[in-house]
Protein backbone atom coordinates (compact mmCIF):
# COMPACT_ATOMS: atom_id res chain seq x y z
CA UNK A 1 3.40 -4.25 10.35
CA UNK A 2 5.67 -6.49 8.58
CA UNK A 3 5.44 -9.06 5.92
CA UNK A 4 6.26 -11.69 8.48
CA UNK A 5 3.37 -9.94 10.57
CA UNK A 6 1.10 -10.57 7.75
CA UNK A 7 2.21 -14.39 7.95
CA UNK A 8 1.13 -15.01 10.88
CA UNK A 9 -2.11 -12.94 10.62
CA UNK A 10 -3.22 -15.31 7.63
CA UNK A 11 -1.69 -18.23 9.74
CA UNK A 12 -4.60 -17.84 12.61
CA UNK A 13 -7.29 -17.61 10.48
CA UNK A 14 -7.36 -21.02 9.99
CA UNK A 15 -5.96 -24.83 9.37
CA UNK A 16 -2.90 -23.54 7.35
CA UNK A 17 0.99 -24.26 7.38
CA UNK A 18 3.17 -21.42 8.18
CA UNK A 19 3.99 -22.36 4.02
CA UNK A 20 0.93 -22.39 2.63
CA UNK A 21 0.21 -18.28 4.58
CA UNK A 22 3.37 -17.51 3.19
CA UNK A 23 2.40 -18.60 -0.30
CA UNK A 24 -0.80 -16.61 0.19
CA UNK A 25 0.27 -13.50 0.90
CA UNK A 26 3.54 -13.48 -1.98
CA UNK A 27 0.95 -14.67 -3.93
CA UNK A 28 -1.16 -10.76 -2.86
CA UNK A 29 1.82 -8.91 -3.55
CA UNK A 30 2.88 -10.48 -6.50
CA UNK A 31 -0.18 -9.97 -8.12
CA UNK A 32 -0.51 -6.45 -7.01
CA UNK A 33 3.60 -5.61 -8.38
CA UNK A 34 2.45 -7.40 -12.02
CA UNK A 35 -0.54 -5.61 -12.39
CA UNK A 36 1.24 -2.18 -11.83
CA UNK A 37 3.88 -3.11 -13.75
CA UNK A 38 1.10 -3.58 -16.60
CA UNK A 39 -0.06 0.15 -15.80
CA UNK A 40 -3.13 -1.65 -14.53
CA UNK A 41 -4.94 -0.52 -11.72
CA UNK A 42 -5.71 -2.33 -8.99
CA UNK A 43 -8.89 -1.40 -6.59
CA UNK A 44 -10.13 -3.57 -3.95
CA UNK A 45 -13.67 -2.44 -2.15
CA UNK A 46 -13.69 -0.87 0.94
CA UNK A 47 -9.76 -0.56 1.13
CA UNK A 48 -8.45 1.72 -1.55
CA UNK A 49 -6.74 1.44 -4.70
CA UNK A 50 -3.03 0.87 -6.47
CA UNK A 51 -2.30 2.68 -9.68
CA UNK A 52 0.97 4.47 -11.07
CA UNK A 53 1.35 7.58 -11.42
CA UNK A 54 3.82 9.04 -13.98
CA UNK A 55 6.42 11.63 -12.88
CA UNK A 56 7.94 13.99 -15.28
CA UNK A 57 11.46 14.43 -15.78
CA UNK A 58 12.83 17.43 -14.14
CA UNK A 59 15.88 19.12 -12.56
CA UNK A 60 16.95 18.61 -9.23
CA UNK A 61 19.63 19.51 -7.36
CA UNK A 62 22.41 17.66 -5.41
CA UNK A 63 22.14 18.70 -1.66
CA UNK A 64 26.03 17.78 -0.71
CA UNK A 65 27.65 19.60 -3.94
CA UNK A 66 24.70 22.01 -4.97
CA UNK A 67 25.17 20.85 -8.73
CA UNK A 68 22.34 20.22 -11.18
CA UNK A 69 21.49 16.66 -11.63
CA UNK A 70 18.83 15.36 -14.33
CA UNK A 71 16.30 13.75 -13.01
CA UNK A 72 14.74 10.87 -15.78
CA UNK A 73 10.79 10.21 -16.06
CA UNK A 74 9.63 7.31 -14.14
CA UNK A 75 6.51 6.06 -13.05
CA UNK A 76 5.54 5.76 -9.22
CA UNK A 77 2.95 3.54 -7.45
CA UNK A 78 0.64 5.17 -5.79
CA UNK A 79 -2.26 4.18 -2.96
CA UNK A 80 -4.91 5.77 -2.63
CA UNK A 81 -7.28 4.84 0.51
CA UNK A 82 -11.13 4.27 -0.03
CA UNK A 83 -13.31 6.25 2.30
CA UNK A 84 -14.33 3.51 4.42
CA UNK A 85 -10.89 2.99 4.99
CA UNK A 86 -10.20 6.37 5.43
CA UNK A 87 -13.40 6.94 8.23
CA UNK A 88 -12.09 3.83 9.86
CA UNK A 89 -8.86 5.44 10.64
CA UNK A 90 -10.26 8.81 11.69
CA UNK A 91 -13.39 8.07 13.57
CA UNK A 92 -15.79 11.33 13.95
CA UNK A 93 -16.07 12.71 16.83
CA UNK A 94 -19.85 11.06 17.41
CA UNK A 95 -17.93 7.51 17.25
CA UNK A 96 -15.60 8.34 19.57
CA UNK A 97 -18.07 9.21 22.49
CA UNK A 98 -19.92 6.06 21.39
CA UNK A 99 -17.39 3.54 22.13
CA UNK A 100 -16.12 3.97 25.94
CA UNK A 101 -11.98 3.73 26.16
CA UNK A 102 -10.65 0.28 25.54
């Protein structure tokens, strides 16, 4: 899915301009990129959470020469999915015999 996707998801769910979903979901990421750029953490319910994660420098290795290369600290977002979210994508196998083939 892209963010153009997500456009027009926000688009049907109700009496909004193609502007106005745009506006709402920059508005989602943008809020979601500041907080992690505070080093805050961002967790929504049922979904899963945003944080970063802090890498330590090291030294790697270039793969066309084979010489050493420094590799700096940096910090990395990370997501990690809630359990609902998580069950939701891998139903048990008692859910699947539930629900006949769509």
């Amino acid at each position: 899915m892209t963010k153009a996707n997500l456009v027009e998801e926000v688009l049907t769910l109700g009496d909004l301009t193609r502007r106005d979903s745009e506006v709402i979901v920059e508005t989602v990421f943008d809020a979601v990129i500041g907080a992690l750029k505070k080093g805050e953490k961002i967790e929504v319910r049922g979904f899963g959470s945003f944080r970063i994660r802090q890498r330590k420098p090291r030294v790697g290795r270039n793969p066309k020469t084979g010489a050493k290369v420094d590799v700096p600290a940096k910090r990395v977002p990370y997501f990690k999915p809630s359990k609902e979210l998580r069950d939701l994508v891998n139903p048990t196998e008692a859910e699947l015999s539930n629900h006949p083939a769509a």
